[in-house]
C-alpha atoms as a PDB file:
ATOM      1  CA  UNK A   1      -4.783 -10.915   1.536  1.00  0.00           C
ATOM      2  CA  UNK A   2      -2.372 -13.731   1.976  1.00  0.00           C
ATOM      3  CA  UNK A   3       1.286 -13.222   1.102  1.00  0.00           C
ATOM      4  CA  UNK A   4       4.006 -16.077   0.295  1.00  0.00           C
ATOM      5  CA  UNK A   5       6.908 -14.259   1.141  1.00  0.00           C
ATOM      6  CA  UNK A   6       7.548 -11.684   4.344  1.00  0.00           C
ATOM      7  CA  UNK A   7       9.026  -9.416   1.018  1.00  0.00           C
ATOM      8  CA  UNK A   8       5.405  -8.827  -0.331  1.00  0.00           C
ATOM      9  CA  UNK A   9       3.918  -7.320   2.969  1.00  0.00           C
ATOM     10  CA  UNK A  10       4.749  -3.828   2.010  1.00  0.00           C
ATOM     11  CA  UNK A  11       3.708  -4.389  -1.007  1.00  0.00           C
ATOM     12  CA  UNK A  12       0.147  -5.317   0.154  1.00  0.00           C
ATOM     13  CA  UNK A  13      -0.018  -2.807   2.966  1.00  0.00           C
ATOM     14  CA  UNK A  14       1.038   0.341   0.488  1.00  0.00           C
ATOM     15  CA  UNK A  15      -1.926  -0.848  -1.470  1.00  0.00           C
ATOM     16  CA  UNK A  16      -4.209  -1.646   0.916  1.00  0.00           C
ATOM     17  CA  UNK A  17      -4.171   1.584   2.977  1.00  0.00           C
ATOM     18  CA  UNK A  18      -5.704   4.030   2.427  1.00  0.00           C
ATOM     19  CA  UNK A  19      -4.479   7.460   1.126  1.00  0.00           C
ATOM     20  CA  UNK A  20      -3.815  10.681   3.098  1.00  0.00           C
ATOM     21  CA  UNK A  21      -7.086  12.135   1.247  1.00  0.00           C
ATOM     22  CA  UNK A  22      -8.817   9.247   2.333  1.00  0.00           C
ATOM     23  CA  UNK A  23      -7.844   9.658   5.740  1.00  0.00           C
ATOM     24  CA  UNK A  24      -9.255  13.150   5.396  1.00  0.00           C
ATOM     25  CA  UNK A  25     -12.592  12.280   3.764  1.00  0.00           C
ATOM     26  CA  UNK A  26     -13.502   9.941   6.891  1.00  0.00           C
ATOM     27  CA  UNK A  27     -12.459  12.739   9.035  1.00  0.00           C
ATOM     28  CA  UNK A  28     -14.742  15.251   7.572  1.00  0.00           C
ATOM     29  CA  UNK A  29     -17.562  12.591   7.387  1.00  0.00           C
ATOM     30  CA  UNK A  30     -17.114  11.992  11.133  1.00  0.00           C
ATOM     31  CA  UNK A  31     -17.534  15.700  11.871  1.00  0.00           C
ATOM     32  CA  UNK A  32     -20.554  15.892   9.372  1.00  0.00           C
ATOM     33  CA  UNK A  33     -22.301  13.140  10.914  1.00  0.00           C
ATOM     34  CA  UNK A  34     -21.639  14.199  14.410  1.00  0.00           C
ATOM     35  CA  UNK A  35     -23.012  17.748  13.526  1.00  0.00           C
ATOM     36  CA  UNK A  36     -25.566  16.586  12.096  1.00  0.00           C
ATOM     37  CA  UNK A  37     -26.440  14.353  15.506  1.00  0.00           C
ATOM     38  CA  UNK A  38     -26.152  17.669  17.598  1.00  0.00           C
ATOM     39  CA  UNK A  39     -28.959  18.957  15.686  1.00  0.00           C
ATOM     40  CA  UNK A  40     -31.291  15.952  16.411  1.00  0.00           C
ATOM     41  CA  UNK A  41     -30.797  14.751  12.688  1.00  0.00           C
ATOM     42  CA  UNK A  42     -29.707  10.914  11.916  1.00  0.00           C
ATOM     43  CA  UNK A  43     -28.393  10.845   8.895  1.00  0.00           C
ATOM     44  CA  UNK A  44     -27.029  13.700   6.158  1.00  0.00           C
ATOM     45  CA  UNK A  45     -25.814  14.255   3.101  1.00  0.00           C
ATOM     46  CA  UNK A  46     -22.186  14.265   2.666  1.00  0.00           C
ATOM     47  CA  UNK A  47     -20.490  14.637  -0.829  1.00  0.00           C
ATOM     48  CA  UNK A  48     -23.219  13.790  -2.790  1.00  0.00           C
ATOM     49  CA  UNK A  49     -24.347  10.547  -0.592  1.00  0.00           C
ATOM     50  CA  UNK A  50     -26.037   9.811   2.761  1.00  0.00           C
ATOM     51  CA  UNK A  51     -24.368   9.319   5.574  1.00  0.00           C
ATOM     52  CA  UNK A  52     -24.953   7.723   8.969  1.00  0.00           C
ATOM     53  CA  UNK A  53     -23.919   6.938  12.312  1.00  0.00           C
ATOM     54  CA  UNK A  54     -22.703   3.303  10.649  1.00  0.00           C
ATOM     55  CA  UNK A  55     -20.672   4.989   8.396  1.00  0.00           C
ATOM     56  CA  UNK A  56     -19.000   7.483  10.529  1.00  0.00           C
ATOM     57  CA  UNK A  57     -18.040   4.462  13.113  1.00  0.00           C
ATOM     58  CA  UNK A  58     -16.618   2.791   9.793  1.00  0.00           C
ATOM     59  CA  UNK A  59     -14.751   5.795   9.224  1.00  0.00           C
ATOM     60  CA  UNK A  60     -13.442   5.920  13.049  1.00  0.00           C
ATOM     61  CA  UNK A  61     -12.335   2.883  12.497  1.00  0.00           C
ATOM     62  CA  UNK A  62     -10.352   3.417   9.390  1.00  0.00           C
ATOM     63  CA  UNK A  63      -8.688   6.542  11.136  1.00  0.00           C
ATOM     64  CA  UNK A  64      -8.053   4.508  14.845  1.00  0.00           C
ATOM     65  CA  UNK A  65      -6.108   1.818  12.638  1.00  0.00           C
ATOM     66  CA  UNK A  66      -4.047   4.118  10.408  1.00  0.00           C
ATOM     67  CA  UNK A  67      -3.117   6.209  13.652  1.00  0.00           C
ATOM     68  CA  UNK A  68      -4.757   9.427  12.236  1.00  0.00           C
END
């Protein structure tokens, strides 16, 4: 995203971020993941949908840069 005008950068951010449930929903697929990893598995279902090791460092991501 590319804005004009310093004024639009909240703007952008506030719709860029992601939500507090967000937040929570790549914490809960981190621990799902990593539980699933303890038990020699690679890759789980999670809320209807598999889920990886790829994902989960997504997710890591997503929580390091929002400072959750």
């Amino acid at each position: 995203m590319m804005a004009i005008r310093p004024s639009h950068v909240p703007v952008i951010n506030e719709v860029f971020s992601p939500s507090s449930a967000e937040l929570a929903r790549c914490a809960e697929l981190i621990a799902a993941v990593e539980s699933a990893q303890r038990e020699g598995t690679g890759a789980v279902t999670f809320q209807g949908e598999m889920v990886d090791e790829a994902m989960a460092r997504t997710a890591r991501i997503v929580l390091e840069r929002h400072g959750a």
